[in-house]
C-alpha atoms as a PDB file:
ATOM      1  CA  UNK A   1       0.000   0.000   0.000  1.00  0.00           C
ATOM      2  CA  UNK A   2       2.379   2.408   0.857  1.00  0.00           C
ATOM      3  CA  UNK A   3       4.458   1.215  -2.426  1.00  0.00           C
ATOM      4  CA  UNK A   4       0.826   2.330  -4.404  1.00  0.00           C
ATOM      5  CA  UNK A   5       0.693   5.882  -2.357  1.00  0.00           C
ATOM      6  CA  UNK A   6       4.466   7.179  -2.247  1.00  0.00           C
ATOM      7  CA  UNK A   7       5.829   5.874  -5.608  1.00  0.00           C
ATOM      8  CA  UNK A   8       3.336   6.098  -8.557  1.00  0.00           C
ATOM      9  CA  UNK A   9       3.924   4.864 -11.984  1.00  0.00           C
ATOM     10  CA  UNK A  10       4.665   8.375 -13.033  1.00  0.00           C
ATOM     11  CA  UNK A  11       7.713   8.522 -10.811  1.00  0.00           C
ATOM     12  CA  UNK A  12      10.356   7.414 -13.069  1.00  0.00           C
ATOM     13  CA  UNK A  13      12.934   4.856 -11.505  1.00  0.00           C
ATOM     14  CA  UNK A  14      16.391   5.163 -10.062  1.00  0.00           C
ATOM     15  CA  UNK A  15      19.073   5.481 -13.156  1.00  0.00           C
ATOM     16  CA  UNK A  16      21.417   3.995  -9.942  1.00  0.00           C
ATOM     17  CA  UNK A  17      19.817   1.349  -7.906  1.00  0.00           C
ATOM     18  CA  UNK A  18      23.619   1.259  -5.908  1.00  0.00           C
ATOM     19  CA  UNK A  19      22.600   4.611  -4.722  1.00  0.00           C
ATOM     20  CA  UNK A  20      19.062   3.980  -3.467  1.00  0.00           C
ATOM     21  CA  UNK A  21      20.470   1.160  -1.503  1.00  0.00           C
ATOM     22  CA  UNK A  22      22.870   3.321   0.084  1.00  0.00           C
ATOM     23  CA  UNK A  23      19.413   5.943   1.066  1.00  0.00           C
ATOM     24  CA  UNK A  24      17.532   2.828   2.635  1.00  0.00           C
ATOM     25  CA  UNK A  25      20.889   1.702   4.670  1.00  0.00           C
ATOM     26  CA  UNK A  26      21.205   5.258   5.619  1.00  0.00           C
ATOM     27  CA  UNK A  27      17.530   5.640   6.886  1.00  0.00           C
ATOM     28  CA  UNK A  28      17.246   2.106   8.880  1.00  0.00           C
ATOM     29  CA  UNK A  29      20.817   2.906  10.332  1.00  0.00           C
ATOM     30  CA  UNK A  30      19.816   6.512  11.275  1.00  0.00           C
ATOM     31  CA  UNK A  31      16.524   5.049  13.162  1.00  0.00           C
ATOM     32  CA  UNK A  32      18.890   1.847  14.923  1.00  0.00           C
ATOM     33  CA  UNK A  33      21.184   5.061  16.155  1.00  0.00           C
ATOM     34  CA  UNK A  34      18.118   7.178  17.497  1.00  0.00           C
ATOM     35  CA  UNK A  35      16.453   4.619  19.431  1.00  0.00           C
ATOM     36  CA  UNK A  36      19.724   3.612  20.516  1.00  0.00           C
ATOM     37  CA  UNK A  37      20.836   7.072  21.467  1.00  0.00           C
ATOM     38  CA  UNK A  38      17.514   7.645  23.655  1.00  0.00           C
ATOM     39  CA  UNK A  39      17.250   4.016  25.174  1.00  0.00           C
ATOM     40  CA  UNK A  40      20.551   3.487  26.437  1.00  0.00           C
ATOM     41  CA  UNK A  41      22.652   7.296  26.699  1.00  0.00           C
ATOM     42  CA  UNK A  42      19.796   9.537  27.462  1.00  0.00           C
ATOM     43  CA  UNK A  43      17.355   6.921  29.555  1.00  0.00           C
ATOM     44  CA  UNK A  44      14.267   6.584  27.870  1.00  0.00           C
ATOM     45  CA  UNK A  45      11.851   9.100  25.638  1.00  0.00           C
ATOM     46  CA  UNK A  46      10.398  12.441  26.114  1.00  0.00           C
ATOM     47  CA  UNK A  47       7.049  11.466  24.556  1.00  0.00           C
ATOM     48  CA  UNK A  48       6.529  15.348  24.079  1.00  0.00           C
ATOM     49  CA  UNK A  49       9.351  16.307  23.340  1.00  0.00           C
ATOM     50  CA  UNK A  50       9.125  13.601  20.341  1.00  0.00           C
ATOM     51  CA  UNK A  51       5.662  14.296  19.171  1.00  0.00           C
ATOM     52  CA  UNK A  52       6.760  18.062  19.033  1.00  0.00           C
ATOM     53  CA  UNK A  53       9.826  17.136  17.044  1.00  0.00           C
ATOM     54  CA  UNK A  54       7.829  15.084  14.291  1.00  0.00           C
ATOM     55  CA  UNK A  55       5.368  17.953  13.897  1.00  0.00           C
ATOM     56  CA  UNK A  56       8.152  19.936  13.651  1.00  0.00           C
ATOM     57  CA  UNK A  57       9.715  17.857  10.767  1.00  0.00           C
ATOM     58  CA  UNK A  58       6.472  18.141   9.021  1.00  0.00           C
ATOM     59  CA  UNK A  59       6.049  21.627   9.005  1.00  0.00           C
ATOM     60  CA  UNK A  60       9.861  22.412   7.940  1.00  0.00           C
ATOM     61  CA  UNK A  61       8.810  19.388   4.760  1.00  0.00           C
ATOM     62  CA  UNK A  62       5.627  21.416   3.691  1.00  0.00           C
ATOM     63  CA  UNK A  63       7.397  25.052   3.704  1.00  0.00           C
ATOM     64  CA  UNK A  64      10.865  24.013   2.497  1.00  0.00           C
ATOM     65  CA  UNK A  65      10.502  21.555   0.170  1.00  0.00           C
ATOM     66  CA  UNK A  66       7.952  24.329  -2.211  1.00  0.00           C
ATOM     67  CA  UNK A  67      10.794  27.089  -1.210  1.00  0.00           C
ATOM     68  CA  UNK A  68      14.028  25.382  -2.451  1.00  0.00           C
ATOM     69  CA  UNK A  69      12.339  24.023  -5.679  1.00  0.00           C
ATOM     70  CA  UNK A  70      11.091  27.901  -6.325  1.00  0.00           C
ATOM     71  CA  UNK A  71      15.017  29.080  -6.339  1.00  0.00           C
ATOM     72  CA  UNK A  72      15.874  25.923  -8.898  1.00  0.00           C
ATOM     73  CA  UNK A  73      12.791  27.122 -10.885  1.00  0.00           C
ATOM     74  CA  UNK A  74      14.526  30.294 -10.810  1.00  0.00           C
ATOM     75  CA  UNK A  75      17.915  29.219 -12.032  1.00  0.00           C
ATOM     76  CA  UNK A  76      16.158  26.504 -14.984  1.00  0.00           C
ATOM     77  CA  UNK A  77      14.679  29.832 -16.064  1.00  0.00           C
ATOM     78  CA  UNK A  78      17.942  31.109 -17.505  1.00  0.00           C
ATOM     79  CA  UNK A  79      17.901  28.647 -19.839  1.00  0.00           C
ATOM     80  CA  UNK A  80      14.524  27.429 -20.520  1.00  0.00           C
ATOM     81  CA  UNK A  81      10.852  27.761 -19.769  1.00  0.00           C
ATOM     82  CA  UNK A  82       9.123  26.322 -16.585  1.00  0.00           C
ATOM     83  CA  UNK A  83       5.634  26.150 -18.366  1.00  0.00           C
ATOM     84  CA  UNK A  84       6.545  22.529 -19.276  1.00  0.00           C
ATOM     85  CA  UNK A  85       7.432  21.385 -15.282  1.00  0.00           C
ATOM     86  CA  UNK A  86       3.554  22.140 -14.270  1.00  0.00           C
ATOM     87  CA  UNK A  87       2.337  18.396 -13.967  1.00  0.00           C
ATOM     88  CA  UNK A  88       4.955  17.220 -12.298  1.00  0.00           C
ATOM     89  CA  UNK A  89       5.633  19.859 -10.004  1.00  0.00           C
ATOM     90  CA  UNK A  90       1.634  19.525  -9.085  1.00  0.00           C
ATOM     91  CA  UNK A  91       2.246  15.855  -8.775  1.00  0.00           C
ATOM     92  CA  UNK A  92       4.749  16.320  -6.490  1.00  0.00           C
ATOM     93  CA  UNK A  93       3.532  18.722  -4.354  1.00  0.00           C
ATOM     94  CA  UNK A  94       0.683  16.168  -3.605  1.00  0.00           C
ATOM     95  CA  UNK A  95       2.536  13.244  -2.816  1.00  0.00           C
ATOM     96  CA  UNK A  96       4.246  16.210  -0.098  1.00  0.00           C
ATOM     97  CA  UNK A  97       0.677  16.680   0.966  1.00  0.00           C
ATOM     98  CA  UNK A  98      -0.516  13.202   1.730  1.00  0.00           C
ATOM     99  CA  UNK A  99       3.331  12.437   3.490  1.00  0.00           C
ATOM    100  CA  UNK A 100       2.866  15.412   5.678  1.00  0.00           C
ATOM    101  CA  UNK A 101      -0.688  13.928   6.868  1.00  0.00           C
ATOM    102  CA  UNK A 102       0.229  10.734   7.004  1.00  0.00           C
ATOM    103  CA  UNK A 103       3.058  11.807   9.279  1.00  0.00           C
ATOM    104  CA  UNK A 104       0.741  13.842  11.684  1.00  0.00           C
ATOM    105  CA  UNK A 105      -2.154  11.577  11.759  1.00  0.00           C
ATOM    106  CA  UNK A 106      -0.447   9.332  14.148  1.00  0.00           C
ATOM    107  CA  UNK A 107       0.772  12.475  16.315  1.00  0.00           C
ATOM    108  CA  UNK A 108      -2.014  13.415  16.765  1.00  0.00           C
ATOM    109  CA  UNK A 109      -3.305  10.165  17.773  1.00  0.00           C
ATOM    110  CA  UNK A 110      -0.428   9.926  20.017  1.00  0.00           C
ATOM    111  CA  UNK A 111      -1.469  12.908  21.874  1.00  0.00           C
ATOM    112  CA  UNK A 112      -5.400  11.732  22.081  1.00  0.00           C
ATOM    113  CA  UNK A 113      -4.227   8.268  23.675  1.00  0.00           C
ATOM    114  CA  UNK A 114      -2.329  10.420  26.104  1.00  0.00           C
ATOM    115  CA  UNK A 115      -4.789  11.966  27.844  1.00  0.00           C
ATOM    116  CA  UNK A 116      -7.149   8.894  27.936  1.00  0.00           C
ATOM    117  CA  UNK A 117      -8.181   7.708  31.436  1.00  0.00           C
ATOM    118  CA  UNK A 118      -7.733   4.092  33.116  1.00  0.00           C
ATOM    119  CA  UNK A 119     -11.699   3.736  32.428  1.00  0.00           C
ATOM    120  CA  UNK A 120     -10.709   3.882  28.241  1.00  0.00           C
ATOM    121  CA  UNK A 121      -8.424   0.553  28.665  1.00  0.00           C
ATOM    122  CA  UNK A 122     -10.424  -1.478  25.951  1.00  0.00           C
ATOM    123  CA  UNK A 123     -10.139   2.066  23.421  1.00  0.00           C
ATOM    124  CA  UNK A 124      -6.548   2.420  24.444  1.00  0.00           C
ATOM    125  CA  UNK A 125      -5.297  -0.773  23.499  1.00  0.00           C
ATOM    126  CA  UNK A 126      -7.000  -0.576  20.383  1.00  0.00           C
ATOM    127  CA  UNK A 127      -5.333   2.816  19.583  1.00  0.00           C
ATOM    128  CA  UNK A 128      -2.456   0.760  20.038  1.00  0.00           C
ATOM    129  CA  UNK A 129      -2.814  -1.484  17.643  1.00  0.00           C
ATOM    130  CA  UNK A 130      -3.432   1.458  15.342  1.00  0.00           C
ATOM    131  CA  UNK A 131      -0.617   3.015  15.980  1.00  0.00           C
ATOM    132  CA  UNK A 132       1.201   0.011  15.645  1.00  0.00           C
ATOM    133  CA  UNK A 133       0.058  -0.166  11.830  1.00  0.00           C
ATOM    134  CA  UNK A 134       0.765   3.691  11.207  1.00  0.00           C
ATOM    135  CA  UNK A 135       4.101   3.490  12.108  1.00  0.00           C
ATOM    136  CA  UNK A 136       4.869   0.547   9.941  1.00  0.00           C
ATOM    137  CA  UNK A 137       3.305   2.683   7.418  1.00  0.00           C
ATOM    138  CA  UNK A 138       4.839   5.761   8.226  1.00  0.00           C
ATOM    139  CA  UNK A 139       8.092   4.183   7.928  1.00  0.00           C
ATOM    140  CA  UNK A 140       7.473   2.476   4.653  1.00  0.00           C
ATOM    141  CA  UNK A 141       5.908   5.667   3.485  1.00  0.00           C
ATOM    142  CA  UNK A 142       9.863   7.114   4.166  1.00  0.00           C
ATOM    143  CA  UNK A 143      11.865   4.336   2.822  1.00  0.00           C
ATOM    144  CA  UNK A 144       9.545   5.036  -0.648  1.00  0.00           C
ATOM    145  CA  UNK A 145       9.976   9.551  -0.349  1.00  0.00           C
ATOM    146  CA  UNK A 146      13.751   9.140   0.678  1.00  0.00           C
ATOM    147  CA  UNK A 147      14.294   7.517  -3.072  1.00  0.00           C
ATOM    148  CA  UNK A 148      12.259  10.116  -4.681  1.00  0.00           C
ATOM    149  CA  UNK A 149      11.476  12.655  -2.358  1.00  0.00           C
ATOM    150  CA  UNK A 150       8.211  12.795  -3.320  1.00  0.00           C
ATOM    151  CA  UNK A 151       8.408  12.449  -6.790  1.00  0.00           C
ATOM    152  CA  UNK A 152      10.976  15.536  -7.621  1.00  0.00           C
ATOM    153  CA  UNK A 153      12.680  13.203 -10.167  1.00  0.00           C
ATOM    154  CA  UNK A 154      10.025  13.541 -12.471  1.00  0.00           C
ATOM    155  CA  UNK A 155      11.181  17.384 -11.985  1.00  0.00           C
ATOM    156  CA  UNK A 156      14.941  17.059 -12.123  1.00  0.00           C
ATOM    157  CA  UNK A 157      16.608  14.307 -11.720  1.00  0.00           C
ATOM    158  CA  UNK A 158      19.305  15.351  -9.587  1.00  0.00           C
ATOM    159  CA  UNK A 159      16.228  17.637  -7.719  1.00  0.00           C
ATOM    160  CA  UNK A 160      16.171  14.752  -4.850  1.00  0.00           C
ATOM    161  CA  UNK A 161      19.636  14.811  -4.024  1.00  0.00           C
ATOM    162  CA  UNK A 162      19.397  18.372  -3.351  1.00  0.00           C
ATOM    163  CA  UNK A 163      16.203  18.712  -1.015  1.00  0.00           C
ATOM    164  CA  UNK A 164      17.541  15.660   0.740  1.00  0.00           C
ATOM    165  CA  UNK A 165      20.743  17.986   1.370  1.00  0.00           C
ATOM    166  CA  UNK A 166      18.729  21.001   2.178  1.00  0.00           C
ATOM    167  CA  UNK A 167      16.303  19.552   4.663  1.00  0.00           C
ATOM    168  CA  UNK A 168      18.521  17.521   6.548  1.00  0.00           C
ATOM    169  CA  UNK A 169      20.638  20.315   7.681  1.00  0.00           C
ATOM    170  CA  UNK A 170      17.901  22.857   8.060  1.00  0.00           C
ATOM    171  CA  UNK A 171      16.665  20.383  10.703  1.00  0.00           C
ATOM    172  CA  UNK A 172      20.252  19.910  12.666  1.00  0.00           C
ATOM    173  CA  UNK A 173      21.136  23.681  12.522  1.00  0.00           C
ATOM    174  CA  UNK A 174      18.441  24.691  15.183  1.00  0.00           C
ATOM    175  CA  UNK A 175      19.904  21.956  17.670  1.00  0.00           C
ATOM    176  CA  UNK A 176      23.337  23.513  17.147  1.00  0.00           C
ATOM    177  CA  UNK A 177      22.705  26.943  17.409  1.00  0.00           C
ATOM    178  CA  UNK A 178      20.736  26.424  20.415  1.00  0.00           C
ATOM    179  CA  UNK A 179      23.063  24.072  21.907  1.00  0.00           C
ATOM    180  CA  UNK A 180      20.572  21.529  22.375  1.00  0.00           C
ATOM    181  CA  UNK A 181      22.732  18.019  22.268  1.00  0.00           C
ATOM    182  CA  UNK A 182      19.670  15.597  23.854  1.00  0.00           C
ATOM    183  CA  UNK A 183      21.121  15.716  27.305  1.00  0.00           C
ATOM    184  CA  UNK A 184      24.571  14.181  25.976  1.00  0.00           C
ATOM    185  CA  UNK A 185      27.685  15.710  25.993  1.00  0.00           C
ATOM    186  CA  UNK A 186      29.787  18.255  23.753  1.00  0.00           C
ATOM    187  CA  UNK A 187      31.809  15.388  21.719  1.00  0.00           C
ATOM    188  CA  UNK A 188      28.904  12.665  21.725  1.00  0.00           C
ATOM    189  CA  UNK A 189      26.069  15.594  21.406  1.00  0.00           C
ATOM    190  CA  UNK A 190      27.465  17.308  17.992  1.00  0.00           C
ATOM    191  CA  UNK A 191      28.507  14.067  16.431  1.00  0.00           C
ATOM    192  CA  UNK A 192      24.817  12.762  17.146  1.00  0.00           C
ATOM    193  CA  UNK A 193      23.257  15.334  15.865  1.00  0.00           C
ATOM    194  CA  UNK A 194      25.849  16.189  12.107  1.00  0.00           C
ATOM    195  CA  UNK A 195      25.807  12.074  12.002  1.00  0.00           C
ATOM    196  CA  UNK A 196      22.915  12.669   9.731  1.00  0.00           C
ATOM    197  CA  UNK A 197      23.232  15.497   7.806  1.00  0.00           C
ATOM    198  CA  UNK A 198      27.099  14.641   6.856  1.00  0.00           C
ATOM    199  CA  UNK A 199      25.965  11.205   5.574  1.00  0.00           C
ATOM    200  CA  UNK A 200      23.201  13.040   3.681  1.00  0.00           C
ATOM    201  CA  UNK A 201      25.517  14.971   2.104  1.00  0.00           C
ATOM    202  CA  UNK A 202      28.332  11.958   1.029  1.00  0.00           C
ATOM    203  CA  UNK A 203      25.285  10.015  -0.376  1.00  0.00           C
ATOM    204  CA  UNK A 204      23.994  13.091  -2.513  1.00  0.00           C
ATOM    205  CA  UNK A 205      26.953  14.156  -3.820  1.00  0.00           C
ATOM    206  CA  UNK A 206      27.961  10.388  -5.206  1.00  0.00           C
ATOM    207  CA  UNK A 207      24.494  10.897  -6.792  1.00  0.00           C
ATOM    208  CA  UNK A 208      24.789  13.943  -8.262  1.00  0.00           C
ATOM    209  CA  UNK A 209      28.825  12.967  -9.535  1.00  0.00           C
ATOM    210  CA  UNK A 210      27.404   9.720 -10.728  1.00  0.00           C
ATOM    211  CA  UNK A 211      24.391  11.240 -12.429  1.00  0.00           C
ATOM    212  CA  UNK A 212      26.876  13.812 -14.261  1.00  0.00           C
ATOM    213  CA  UNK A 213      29.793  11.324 -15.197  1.00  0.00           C
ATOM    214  CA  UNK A 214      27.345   8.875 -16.764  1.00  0.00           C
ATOM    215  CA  UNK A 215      24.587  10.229 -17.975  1.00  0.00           C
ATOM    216  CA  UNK A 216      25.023  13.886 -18.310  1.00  0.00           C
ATOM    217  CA  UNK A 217      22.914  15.281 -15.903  1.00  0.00           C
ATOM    218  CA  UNK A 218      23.913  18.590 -14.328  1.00  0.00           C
ATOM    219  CA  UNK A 219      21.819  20.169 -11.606  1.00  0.00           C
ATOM    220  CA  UNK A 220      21.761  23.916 -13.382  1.00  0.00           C
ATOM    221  CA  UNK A 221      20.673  22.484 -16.382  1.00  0.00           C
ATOM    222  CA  UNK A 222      17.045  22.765 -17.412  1.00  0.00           C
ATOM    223  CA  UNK A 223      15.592  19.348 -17.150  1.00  0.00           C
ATOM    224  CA  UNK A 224      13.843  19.586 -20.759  1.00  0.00           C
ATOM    225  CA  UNK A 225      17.560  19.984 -21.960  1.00  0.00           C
ATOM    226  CA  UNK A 226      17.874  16.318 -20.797  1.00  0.00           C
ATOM    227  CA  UNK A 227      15.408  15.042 -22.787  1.00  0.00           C
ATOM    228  CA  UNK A 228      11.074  14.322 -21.824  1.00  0.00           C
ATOM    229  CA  UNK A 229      10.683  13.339 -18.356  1.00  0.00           C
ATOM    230  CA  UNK A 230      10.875   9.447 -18.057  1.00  0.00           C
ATOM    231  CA  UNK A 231       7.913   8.172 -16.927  1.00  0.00           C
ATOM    232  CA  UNK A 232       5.429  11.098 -18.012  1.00  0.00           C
ATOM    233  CA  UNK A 233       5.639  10.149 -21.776  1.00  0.00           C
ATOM    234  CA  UNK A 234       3.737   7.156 -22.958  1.00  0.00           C
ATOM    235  CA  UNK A 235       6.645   4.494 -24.292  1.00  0.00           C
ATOM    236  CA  UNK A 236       5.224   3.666 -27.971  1.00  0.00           C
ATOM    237  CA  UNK A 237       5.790  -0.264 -28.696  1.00  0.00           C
ATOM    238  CA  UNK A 238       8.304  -1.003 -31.307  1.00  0.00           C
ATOM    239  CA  UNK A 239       7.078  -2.488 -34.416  1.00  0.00           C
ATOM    240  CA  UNK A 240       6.849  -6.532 -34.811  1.00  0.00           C
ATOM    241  CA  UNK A 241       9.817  -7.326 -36.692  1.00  0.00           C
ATOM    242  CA  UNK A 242       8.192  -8.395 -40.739  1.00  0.00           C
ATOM    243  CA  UNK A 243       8.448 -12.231 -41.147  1.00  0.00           C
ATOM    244  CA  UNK A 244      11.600 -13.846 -43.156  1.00  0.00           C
ATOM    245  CA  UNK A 245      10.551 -14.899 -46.136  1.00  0.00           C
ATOM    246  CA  UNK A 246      10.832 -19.380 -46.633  1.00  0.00           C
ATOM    247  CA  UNK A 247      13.953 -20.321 -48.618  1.00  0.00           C
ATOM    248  CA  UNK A 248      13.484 -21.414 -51.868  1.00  0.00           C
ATOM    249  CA  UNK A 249      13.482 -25.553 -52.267  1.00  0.00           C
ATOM    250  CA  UNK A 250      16.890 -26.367 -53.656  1.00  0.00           C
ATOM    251  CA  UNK A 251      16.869 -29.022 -56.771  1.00  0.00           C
ATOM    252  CA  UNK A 252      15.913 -32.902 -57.103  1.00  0.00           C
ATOM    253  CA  UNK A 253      14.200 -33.306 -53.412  1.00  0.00           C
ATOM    254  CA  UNK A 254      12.126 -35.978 -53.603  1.00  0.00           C
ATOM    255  CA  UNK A 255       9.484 -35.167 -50.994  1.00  0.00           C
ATOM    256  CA  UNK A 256       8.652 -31.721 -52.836  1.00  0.00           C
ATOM    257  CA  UNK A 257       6.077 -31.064 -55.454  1.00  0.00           C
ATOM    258  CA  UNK A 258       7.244 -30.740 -59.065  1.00  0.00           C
ATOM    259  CA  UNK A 259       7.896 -26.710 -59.144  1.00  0.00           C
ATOM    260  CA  UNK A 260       5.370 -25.096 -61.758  1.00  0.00           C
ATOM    261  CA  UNK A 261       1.814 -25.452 -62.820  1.00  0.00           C
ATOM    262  CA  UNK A 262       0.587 -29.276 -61.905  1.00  0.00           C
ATOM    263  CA  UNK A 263      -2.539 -29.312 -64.563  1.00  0.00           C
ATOM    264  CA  UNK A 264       0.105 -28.637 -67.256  1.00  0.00           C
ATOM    265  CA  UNK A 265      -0.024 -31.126 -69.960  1.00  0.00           C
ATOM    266  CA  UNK A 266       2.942 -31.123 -72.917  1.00  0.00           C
ATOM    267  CA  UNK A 267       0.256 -32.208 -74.965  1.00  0.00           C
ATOM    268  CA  UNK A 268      -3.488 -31.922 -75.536  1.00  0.00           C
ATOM    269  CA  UNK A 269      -5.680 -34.925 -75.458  1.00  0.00           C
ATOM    270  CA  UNK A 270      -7.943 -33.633 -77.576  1.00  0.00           C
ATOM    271  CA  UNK A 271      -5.523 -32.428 -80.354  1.00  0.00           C
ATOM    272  CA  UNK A 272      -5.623 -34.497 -83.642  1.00  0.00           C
ATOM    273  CA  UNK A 273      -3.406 -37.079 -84.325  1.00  0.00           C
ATOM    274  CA  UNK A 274      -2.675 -35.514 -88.007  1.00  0.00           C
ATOM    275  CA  UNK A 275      -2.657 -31.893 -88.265  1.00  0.00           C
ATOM    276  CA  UNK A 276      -4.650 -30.103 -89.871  1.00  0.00           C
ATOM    277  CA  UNK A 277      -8.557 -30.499 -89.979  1.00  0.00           C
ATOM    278  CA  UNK A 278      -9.985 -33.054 -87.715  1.00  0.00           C
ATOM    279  CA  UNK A 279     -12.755 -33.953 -89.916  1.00  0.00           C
ATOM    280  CA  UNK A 280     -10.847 -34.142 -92.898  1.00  0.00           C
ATOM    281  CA  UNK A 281     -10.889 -36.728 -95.714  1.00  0.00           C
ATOM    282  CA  UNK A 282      -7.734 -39.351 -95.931  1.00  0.00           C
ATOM    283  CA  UNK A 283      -7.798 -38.026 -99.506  1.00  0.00           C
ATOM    284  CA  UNK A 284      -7.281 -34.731-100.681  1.00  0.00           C
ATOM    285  CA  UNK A 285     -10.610 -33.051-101.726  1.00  0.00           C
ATOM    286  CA  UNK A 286     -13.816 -32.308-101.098  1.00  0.00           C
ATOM    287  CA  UNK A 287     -15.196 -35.800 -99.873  1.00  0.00           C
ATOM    288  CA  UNK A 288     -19.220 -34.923-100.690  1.00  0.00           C
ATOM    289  CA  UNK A 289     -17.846 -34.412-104.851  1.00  0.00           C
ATOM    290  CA  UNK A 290     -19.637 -36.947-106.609  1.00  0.00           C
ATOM    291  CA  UNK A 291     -16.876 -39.243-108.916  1.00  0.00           C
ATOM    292  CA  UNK A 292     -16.710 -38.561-112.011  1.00  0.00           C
ATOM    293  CA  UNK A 293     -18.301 -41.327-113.546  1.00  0.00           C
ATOM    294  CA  UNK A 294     -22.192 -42.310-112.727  1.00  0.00           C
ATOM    295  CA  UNK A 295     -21.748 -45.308-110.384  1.00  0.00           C
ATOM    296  CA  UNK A 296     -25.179 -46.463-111.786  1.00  0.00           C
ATOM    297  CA  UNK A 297     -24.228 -46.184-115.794  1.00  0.00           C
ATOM    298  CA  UNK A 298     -24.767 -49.315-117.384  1.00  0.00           C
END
C-alpha cells in the first residue's frame, strides 16, 4: 500500500539502484542510532518532546521543500521555460501533501491516547494497535519519499539529491545553534546530531557525480535539456519485426512437389493425331464431290 501511495507509476525509476540502496541503509541505520541514542545514553523518551519534534519535521517538509524548488525554478529559467514542469511539479507537491498527513495523523493520535483515562483501557489498546500499523506505514511511506522525495525526479533528476541535502541540515542547525545536544555531551552531542546530515551529504553528492559522469545530468541544467521526463511520456511499442521470407526448395528433393503449374499437360488430349482439320478426308478433296463417272451407268 504504501508502495501504491508514495511511488506512482509516473515517478520514473532510479538510473542507480547502488545509490538507493545506500538511502535505505542510511535511513534504517539513522533510526537503529536514534532509538539507541535515547534508550541506552539519554534513559528513555520524552514522549513530548518527540511528538513536538515530528510535527516539527512536518512543518519544515511542507514550507521548504515548495521554497528550495522555487530558487531551482529560478535558475532553470535562464535557460529554458518552466511552463513545461507544471504536472509534475503539481504531482509532487501532492505526494508532499498526503506524506505530511500521514506523518501527523499518528501524532495526533499519540497525543489523544495520552490523555485517555484508566476507564478507556479497551479504546486504548486498540489505539495501540493502530498506531502500531501507522508506524509501519509511516516508515514504509519514508523508505519510498527518501528515493524520490516525493516524486521531484520527475522534476529534475538530480532535484532529490538536493532537497535531501537542504532539509537535513535545516533540521540539525536549530539543535546547534541552540546548543541543544539531547542531554549528551559536547563530543557525543554534535557528532549525534551532524551524524545525519554529513551522511546526507556523502550520499547526494555520489548521486549527483554519478548522475553527471554517466549520464550527463547537471543540476543547473534545465531538465527539458535532458530530454522528456521518463515516466510522463507514454513508451510507444516497437514495431513486430516483418516475417523472413521461406527459402526457396533447392533441386531434385524428392518429398517436394514438381515446381510449376501441376494441370500442365505437354500435350493436348484432344488435339488431332494428323494436323490439320480433324474432320478431314484421308484423300485430298472435297469428300461430298460426286466421282466422275455415274456409279449407276450401265
Amino acid at each position: 500500500m504504501a508502495r501504491a501511495l508514495f511511488h506512482p507509476a509516473w515517478i520514473p525509476e532510479s538510473l542507480d539502484p547502488s545509490v538507493e540502496r545506500l538511502k535505505r541503509i542510511r535511513i534504517i541505520a539513522g533510526l537503529a542510532a536514534t532509538l539507541g541514542v535515547y534508550t541506552f545514553l539519554i534513559g528513555g523518551f520524552d514522549v513530548t518532546e518527540l511528538l513536538t519534534n515530528t510535527l516539527t519535521a512536518a512543518v519544515v517538509l511542507l514550507f521548504l521543500t515548495p521554497l528550495t524548488v522555487g530558487v531551482m525554478l529560478l535558475v532553470w529559467r535562464r535557460t529554458g521555460t518552466v511552463r513545461e514542469l507544471r504536472v509534475p511539479l503539481a504531482g509532487a507537491f501532492k505526494l508532499l501533501l498526503l506524506f505530511v498527513c500521514a506523518l501527523a495523523v499518528p501524532v495526533l493520535l499519540a497525543w489523544f491516547m495520552l490523555g485517555l483515562g484508566r476507564e478507556d483501557l479497551f479504546l486504548f489498546l486498540f489505539l495501540c494497535l493502530v498506531m502500531l500499523w501507522l508506524v509501519v506505514f509511516v516508515f514504509a511511506a519514508a523508505l519510498r519519499v527518501s528515493g524520490n522525495f516525493f516524486g521531484t525526479g520527475a522534476v529534475h533528476r538530480s532535484l532529490p539529491a538536493l532537497l535531501a541535502v537542504v532539509t537535513c541540515w535545516l533540521m540539525a542547525l536549530p539543535d546547534l545553534i541552540t546548543g541543544d545536544l539531547k542531554g549528551l555531551g559536547l563530543a557525543l552531542g554534535v557528532v549525534f546530531i551532524l551524524a545525519a546530515p554529513l551522511t546526507v551529504t556523502g550520499i547526494a553528492l555520489l548521486e549527483l557525480r554519478r548522475l553527471k559522469r554517466r549520464y550527463g545530468i547537471r543540476l543547473r541544467e534545465h531538465p527539458a535539456a535532458q530530454g522528456p521526463f521518463p515516466g510522463l511520456v507514454p513508451q510507444v511499442p516497437a514495431p513486430a519485426p516483418a516475417p523472413a521470407p521461406a527459402p526457396a526448395p533447392g533441386p531434385g528433393r524428392p518429398h517436394l512437389p514438381v515446381q510449376g503449374n501441376p494441370y500442365a499437360h505437354p500435350r493436348s488430349p484432344y488435339a488431332p493425331a494428323v494436323p490439320g482439320h480433324p474432320y478431314g478426308a484421308a484423300t485430298p478433296g472435297n469428300p461430298y464431290v460426286p466421282p466422275a463417272q455415274n456409279p449407276y451407268a450401265r
